[in-house]
C-alpha atoms as a PDB file:
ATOM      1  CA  UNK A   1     -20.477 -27.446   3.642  1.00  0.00           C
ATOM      2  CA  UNK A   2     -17.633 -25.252   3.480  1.00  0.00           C
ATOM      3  CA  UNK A   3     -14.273 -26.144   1.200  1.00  0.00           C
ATOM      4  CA  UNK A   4     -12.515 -26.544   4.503  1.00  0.00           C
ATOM      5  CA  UNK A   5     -14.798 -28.865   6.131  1.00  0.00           C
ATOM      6  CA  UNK A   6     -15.511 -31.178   3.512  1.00  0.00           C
ATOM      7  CA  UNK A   7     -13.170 -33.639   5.025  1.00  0.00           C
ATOM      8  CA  UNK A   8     -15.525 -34.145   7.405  1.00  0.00           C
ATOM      9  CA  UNK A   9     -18.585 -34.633   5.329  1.00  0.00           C
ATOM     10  CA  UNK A  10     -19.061 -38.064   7.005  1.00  0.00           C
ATOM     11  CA  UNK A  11     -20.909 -35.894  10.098  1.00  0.00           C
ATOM     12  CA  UNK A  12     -23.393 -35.080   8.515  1.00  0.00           C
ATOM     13  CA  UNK A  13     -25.058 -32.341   5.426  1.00  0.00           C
ATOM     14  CA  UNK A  14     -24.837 -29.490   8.195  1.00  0.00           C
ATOM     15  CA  UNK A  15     -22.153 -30.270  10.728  1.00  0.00           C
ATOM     16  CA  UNK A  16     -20.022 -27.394   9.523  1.00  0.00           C
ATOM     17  CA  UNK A  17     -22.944 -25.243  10.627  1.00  0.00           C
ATOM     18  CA  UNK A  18     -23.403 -27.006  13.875  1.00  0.00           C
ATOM     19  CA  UNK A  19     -20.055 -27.093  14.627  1.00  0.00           C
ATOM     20  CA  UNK A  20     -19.649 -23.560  14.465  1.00  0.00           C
ATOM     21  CA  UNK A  21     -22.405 -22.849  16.619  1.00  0.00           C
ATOM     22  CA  UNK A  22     -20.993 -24.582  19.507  1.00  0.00           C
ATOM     23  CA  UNK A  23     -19.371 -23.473  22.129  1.00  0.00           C
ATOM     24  CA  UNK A  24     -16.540 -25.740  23.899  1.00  0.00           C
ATOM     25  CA  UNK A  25     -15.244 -25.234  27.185  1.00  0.00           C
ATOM     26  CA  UNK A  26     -11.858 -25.883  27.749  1.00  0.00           C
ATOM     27  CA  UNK A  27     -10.175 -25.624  31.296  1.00  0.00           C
ATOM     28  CA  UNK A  28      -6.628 -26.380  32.072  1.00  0.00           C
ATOM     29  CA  UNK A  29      -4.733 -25.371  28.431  1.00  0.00           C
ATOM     30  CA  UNK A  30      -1.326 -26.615  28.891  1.00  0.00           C
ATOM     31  CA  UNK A  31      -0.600 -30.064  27.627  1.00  0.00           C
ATOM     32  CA  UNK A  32      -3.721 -31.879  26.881  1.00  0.00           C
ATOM     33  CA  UNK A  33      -6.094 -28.841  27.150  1.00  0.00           C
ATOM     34  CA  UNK A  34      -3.535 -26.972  24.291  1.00  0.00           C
ATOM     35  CA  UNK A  35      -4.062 -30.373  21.772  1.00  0.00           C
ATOM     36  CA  UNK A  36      -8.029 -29.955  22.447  1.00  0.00           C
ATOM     37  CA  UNK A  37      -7.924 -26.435  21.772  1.00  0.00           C
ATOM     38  CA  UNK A  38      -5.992 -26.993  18.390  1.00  0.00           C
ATOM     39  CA  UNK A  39      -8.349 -29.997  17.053  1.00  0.00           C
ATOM     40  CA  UNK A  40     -11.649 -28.369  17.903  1.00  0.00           C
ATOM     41  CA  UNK A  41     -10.645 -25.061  15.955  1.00  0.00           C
ATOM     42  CA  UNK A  42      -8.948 -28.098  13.445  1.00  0.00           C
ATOM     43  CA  UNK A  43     -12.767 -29.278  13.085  1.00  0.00           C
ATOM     44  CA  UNK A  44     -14.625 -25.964  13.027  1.00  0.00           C
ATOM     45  CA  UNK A  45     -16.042 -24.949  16.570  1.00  0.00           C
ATOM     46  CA  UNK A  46     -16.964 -21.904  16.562  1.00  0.00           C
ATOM     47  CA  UNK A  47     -16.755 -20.470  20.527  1.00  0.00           C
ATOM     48  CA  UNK A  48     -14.708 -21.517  23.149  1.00  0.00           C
ATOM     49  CA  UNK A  49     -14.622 -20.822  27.267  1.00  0.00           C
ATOM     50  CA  UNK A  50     -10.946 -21.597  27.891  1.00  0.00           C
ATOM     51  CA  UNK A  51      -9.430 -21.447  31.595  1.00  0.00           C
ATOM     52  CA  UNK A  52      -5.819 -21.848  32.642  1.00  0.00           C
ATOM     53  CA  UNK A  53      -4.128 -20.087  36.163  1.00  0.00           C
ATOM     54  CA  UNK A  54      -0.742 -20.206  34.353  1.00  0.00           C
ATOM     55  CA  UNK A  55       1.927 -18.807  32.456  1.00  0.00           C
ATOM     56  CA  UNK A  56       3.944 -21.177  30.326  1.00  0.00           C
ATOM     57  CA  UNK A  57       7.385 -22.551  31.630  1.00  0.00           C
ATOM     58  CA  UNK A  58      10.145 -24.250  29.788  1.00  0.00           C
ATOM     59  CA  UNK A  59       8.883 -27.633  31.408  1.00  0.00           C
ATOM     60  CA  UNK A  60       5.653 -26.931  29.183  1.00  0.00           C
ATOM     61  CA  UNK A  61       6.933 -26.800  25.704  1.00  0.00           C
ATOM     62  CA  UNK A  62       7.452 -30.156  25.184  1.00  0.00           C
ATOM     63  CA  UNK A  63       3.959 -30.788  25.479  1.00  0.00           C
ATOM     64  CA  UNK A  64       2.201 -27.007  25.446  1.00  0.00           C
ATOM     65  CA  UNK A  65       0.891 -26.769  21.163  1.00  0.00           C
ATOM     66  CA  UNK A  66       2.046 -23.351  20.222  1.00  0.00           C
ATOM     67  CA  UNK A  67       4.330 -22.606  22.911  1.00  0.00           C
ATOM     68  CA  UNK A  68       7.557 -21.101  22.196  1.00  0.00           C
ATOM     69  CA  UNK A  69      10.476 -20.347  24.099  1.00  0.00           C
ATOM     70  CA  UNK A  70       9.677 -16.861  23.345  1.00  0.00           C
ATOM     71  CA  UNK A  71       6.684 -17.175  24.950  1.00  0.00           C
ATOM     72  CA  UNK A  72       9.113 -18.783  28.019  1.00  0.00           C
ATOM     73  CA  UNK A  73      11.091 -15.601  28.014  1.00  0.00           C
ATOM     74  CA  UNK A  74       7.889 -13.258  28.157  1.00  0.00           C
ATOM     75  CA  UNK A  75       5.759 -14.928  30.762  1.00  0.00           C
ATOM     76  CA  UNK A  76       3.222 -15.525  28.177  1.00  0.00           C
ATOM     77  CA  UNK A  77      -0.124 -16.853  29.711  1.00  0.00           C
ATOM     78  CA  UNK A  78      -1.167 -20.202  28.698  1.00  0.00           C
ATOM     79  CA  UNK A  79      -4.706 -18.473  27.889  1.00  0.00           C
ATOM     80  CA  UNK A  80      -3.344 -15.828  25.464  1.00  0.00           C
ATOM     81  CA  UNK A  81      -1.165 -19.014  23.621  1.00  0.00           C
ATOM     82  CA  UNK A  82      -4.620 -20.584  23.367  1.00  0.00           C
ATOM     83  CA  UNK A  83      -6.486 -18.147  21.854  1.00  0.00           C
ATOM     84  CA  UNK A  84      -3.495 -16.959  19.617  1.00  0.00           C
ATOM     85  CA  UNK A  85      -3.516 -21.151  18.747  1.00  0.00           C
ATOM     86  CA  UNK A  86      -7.177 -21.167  18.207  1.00  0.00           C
ATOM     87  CA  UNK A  87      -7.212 -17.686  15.791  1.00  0.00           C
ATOM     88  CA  UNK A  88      -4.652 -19.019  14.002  1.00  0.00           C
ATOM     89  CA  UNK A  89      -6.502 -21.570  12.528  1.00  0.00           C
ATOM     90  CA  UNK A  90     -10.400 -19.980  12.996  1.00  0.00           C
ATOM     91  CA  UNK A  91      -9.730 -16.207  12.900  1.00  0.00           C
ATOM     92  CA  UNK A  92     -13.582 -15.555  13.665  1.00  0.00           C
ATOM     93  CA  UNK A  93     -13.394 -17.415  16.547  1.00  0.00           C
ATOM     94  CA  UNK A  94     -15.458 -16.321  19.709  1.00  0.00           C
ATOM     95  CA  UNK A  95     -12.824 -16.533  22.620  1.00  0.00           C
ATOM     96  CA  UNK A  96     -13.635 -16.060  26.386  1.00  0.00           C
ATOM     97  CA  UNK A  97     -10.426 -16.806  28.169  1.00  0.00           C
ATOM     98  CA  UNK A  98      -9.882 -16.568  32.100  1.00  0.00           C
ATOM     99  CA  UNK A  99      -6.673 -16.728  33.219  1.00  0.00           C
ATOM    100  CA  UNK A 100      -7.981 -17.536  36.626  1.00  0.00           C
ATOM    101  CA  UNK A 101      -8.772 -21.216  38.682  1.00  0.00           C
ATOM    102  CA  UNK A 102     -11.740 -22.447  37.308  1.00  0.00           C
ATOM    103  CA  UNK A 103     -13.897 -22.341  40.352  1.00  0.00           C
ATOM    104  CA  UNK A 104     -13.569 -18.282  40.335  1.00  0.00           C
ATOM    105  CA  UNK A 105     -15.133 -18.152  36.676  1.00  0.00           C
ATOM    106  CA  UNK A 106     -17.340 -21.577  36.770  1.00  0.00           C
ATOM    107  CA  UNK A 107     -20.550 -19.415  35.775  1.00  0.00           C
ATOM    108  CA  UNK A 108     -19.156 -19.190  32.530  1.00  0.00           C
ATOM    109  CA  UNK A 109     -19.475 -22.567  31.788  1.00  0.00           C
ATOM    110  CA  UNK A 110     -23.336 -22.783  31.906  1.00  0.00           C
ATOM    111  CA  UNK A 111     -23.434 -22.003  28.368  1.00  0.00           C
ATOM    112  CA  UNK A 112     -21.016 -24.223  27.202  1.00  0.00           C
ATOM    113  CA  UNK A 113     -22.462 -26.949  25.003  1.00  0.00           C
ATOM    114  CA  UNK A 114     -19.434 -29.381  26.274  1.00  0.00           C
ATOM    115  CA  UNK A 115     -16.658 -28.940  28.447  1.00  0.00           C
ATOM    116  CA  UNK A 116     -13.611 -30.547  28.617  1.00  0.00           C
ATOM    117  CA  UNK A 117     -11.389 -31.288  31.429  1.00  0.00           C
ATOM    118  CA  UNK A 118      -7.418 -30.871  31.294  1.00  0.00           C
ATOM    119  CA  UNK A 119      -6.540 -30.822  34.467  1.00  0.00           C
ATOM    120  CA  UNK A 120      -3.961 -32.778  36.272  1.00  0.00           C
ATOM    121  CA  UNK A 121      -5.579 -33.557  40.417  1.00  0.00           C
ATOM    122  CA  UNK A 122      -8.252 -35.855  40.923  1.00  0.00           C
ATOM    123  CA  UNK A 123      -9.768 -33.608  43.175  1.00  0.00           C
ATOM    124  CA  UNK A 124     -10.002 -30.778  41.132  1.00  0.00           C
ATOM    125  CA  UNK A 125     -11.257 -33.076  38.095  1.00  0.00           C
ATOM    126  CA  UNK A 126     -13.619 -34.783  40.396  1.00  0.00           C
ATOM    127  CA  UNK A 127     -15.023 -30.594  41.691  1.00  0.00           C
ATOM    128  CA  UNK A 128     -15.395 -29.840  38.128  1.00  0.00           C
ATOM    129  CA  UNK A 129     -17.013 -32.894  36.615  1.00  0.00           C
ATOM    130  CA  UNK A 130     -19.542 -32.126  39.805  1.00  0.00           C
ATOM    131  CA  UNK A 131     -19.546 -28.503  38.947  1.00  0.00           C
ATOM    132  CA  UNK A 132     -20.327 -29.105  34.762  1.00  0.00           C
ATOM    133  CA  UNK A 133     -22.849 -31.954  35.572  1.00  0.00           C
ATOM    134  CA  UNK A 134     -25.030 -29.242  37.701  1.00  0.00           C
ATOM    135  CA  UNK A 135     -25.530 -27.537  34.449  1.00  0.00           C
ATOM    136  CA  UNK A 136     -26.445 -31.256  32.656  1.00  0.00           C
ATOM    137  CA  UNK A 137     -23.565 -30.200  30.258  1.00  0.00           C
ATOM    138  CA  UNK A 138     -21.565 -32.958  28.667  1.00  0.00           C
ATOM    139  CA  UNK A 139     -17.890 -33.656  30.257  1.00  0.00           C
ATOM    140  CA  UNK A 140     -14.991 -34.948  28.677  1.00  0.00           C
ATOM    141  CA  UNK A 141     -12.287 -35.899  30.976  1.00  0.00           C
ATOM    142  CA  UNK A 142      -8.399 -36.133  29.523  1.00  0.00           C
ATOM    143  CA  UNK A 143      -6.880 -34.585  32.506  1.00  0.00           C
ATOM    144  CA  UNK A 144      -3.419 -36.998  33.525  1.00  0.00           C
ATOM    145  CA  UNK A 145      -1.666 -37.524  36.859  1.00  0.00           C
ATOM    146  CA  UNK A 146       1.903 -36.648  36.694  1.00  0.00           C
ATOM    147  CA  UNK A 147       3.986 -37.500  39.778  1.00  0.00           C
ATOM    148  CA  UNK A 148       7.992 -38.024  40.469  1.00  0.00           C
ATOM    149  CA  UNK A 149       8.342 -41.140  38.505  1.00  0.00           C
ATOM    150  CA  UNK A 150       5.020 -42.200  37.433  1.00  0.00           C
ATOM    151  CA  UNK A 151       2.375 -41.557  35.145  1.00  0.00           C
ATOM    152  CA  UNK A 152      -0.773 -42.247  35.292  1.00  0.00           C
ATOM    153  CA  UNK A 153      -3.659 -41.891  32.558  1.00  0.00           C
ATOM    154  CA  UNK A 154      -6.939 -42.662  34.407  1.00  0.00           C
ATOM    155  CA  UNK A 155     -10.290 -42.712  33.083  1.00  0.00           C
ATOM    156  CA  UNK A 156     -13.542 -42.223  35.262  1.00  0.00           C
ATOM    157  CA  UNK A 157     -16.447 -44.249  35.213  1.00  0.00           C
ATOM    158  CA  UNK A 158     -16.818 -45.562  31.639  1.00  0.00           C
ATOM    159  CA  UNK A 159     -17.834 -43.518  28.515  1.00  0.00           C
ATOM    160  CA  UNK A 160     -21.197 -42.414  27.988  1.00  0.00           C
ATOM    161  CA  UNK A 161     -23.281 -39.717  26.647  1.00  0.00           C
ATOM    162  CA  UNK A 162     -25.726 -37.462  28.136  1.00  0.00           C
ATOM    163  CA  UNK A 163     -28.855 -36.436  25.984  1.00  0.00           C
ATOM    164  CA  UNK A 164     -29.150 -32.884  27.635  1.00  0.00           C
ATOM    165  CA  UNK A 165     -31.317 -32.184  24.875  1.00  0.00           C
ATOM    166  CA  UNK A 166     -28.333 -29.887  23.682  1.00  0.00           C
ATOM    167  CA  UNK A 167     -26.434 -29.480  20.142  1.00  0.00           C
ATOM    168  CA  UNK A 168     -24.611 -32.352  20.657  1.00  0.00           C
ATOM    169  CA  UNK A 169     -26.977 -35.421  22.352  1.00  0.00           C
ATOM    170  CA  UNK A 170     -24.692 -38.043  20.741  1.00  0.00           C
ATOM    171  CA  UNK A 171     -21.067 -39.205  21.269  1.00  0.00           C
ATOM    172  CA  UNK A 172     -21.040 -41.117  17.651  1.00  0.00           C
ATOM    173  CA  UNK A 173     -23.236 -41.056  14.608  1.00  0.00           C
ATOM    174  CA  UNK A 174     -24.438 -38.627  12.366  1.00  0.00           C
ATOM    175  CA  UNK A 175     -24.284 -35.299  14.169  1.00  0.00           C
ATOM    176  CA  UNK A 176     -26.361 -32.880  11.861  1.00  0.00           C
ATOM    177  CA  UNK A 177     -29.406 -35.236  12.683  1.00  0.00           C
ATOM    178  CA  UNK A 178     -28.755 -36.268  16.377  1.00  0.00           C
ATOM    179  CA  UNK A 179     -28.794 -40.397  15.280  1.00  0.00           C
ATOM    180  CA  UNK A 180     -26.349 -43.459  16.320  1.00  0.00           C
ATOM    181  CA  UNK A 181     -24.908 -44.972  14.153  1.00  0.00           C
END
């Protein structure tokens, strides 16, 4: 295990090496999508599929990790803060990065080993849970509703996990041998 994973020795004898070799998808990289993007390079995954339309306002940087008001001024995409985020902390990482909708690059998810879902409509969470699931690929959902006056965290269905016979078969346990705890 490497010096700066051995914090996390309690995944397993190889979980540096697993983590590296996984690839996350990430789609929607303001807000929530932006603290994903930080912790999984934070823990040591290796590739990443992020996704994002936009370019960052000033009503993002109160929530947007790594967003400056530089970045405000310059019409910086939310993708290119991402990856900049990410290869600040994993300089080796493998980056794809659309800055596109989601549906116009969702091939590029089939080899993701899990994607996770930042997104803010129920419809479009609900298309791309649909879309991920045709490709048995495991789906986390953070994505929040924000309206005039009301926020709402929601949570779909209740937690499970999906043996896809993938990397990563279990939600909690030992990781580097695929058991529950």
């Amino acid at each position: 295990m490497s010096d700066d994973q051995s914090r996390q020795s309690f995944l397993g004898e190889h979980s540096d090496h697993l983590l590296k070799e996984t690839t996350a998808g990430v789609i929607g990289v303001s807000g929530g999508g932006s603290h994903v993007c930080q912790q999984l390079a934070h823990i040591g995954v290796g590739s990443y599929v992020i996704v994002d339309p936009q370019a960052i306002e000033d009503t993002n940087l109160n929530r947007l990790v790594g967003g400056t008001a530089a970045d405000v001024s310059a019409r910086t995409t939310k993708v290119d803060i991402a990856k900049r985020l990410i290869r600040g902390i994993r300089p080796d990482a493998h980056i794809e990065a659309y800055e596109d909708d989601w549906r116009n690059v969702a091939e590029s998810l089939r080899n993701c080993d899990v994607v996770f879902g930042c997104v803010d409509s129920y419809r479009e969470r609900n298309e791309l849970e649909r879309q991920v699931r045709r490709y048995l690929t495991p789906y986390i959902d953070i994505g929040m509703d924000v309206g005039e006056g009301v926020t709402r965290i929601t949570s779909q269905g209740k937690p499970r996990a999906l043996d896809t016979g993938r990397r990563l078969p279990v939600v909690h346990g030992d990781i580097a041998r695929g058991t529950p705890s």
